[in-house]
C-alpha atoms as a PDB file:
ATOM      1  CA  UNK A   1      94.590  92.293  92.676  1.00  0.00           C
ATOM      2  CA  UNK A   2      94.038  92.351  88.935  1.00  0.00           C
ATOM      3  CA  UNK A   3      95.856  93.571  86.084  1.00  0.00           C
ATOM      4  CA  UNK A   4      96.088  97.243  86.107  1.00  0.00           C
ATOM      5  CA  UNK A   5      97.018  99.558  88.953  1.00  0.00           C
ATOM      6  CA  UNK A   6      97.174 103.517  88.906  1.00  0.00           C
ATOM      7  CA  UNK A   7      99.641 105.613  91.905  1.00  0.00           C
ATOM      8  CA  UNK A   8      98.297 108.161  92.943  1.00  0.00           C
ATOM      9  CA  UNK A   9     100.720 109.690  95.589  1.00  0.00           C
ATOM     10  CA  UNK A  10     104.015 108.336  97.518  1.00  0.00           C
ATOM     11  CA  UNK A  11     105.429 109.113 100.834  1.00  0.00           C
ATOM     12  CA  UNK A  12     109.080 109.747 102.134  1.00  0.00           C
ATOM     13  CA  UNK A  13     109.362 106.578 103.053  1.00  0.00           C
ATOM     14  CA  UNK A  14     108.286 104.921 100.090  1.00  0.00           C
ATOM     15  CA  UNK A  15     104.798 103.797 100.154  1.00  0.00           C
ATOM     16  CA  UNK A  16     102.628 104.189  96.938  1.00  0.00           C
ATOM     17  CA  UNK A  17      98.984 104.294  97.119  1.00  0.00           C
ATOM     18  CA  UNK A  18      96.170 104.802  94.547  1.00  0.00           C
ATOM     19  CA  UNK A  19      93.462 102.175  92.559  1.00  0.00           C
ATOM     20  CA  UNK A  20      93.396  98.624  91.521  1.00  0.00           C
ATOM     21  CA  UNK A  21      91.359  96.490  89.568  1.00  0.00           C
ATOM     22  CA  UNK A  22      91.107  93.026  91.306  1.00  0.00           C
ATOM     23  CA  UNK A  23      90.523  89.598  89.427  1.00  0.00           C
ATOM     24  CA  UNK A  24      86.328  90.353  89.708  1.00  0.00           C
ATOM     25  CA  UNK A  25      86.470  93.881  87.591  1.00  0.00           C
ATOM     26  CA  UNK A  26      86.071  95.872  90.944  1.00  0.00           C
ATOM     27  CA  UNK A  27      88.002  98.409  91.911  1.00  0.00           C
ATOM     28  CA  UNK A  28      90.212  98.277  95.177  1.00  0.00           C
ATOM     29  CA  UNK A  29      92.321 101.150  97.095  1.00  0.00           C
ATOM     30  CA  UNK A  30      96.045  99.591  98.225  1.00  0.00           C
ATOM     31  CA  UNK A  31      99.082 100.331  99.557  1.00  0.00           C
ATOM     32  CA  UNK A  32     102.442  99.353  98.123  1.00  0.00           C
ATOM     33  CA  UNK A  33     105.365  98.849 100.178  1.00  0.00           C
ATOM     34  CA  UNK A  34     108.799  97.193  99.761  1.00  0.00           C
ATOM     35  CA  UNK A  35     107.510  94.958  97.298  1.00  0.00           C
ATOM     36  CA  UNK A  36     104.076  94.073  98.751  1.00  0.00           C
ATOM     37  CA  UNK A  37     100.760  95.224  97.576  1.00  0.00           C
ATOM     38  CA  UNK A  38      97.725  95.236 100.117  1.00  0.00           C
ATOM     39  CA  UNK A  39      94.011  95.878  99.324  1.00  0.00           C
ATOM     40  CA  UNK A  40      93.105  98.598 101.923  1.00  0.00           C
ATOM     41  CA  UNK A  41      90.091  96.505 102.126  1.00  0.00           C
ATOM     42  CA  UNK A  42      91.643  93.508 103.535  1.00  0.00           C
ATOM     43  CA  UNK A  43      92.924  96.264 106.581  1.00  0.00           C
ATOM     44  CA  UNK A  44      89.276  97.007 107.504  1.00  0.00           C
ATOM     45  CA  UNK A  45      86.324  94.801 108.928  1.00  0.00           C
ATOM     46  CA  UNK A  46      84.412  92.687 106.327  1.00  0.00           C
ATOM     47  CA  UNK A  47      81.116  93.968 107.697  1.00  0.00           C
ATOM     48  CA  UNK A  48      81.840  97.609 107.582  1.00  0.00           C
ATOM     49  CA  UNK A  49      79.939  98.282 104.471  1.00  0.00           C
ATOM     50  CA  UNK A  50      82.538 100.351 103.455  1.00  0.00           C
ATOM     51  CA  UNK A  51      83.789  99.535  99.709  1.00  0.00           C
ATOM     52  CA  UNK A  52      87.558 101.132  99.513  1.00  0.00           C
ATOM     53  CA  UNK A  53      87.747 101.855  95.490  1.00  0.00           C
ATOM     54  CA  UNK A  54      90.966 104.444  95.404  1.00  0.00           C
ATOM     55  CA  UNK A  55      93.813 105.735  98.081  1.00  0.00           C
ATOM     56  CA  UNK A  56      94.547 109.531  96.979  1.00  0.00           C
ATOM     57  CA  UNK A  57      97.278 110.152  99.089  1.00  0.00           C
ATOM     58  CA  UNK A  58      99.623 109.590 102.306  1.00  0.00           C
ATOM     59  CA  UNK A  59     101.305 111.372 104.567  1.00  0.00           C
ATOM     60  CA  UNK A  60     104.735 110.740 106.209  1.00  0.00           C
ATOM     61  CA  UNK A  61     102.511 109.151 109.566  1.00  0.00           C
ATOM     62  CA  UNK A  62     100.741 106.499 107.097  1.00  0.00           C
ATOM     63  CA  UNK A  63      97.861 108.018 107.237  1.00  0.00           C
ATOM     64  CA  UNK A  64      95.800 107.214 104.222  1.00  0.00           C
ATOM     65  CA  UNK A  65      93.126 109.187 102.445  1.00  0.00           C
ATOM     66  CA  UNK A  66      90.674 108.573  99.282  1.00  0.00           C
ATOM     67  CA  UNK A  67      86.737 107.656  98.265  1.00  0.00           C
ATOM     68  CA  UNK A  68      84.977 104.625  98.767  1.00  0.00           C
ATOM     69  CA  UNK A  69      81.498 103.590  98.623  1.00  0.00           C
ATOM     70  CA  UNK A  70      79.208 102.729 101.779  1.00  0.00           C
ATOM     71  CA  UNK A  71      75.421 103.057 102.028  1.00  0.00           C
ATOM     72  CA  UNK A  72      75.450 102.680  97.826  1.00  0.00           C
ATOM     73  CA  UNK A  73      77.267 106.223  98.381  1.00  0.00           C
ATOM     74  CA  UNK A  74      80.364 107.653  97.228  1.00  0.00           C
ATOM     75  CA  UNK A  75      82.588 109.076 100.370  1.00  0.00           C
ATOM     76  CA  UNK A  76      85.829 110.543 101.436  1.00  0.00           C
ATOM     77  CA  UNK A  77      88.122 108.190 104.248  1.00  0.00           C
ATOM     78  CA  UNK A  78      90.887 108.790 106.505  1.00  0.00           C
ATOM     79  CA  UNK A  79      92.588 105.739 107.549  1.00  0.00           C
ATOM     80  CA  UNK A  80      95.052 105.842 110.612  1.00  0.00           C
ATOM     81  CA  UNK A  81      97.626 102.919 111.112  1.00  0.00           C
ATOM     82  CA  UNK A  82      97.869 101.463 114.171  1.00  0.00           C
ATOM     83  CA  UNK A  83     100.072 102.619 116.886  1.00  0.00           C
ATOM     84  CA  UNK A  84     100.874  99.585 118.571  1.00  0.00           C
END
């Protein structure tokens, strides 16, 4: 990621999410965790179409919510971890 980062909402358990610049200028959702910082992007497929840009909030199940772009269009996304 790059070199500024805005939170915009933490769990019980202690994961942050919210916006990141990366090295390019783009903007990237993420998820911070015990030290760790993950582009929501690198969690999806890399021919989605889907542009993550900023995680809004999570719940105390992971689940992940926020905009990104697809289509050239601005949208709303759920994101549910795995239950494996």
């Amino acid at each position: 990621m790059g070199s500024f980062s805005v939170a915009d909402s933490i769990n019980r358990g202690g994961q942050v999410v919210g916006g990141s610049n990366t090295a390019a200028g783009d903007e990237h959702a993420f998820v911070w965790y015990r030290s760790v910082l993950t582009d929501l992007n690198s969690l999806i497929s890399a021919n989605s179409g889907w542009v993550l840009s900023e995680a809004t909030g999570i719940n105390g199940s992971g689940q992940i919510v926020g905009v990104g772009v697809i289509n050239n269009q601005t949208h709303a996304f759920l994101m549910v971890p795995n239950q494996d």
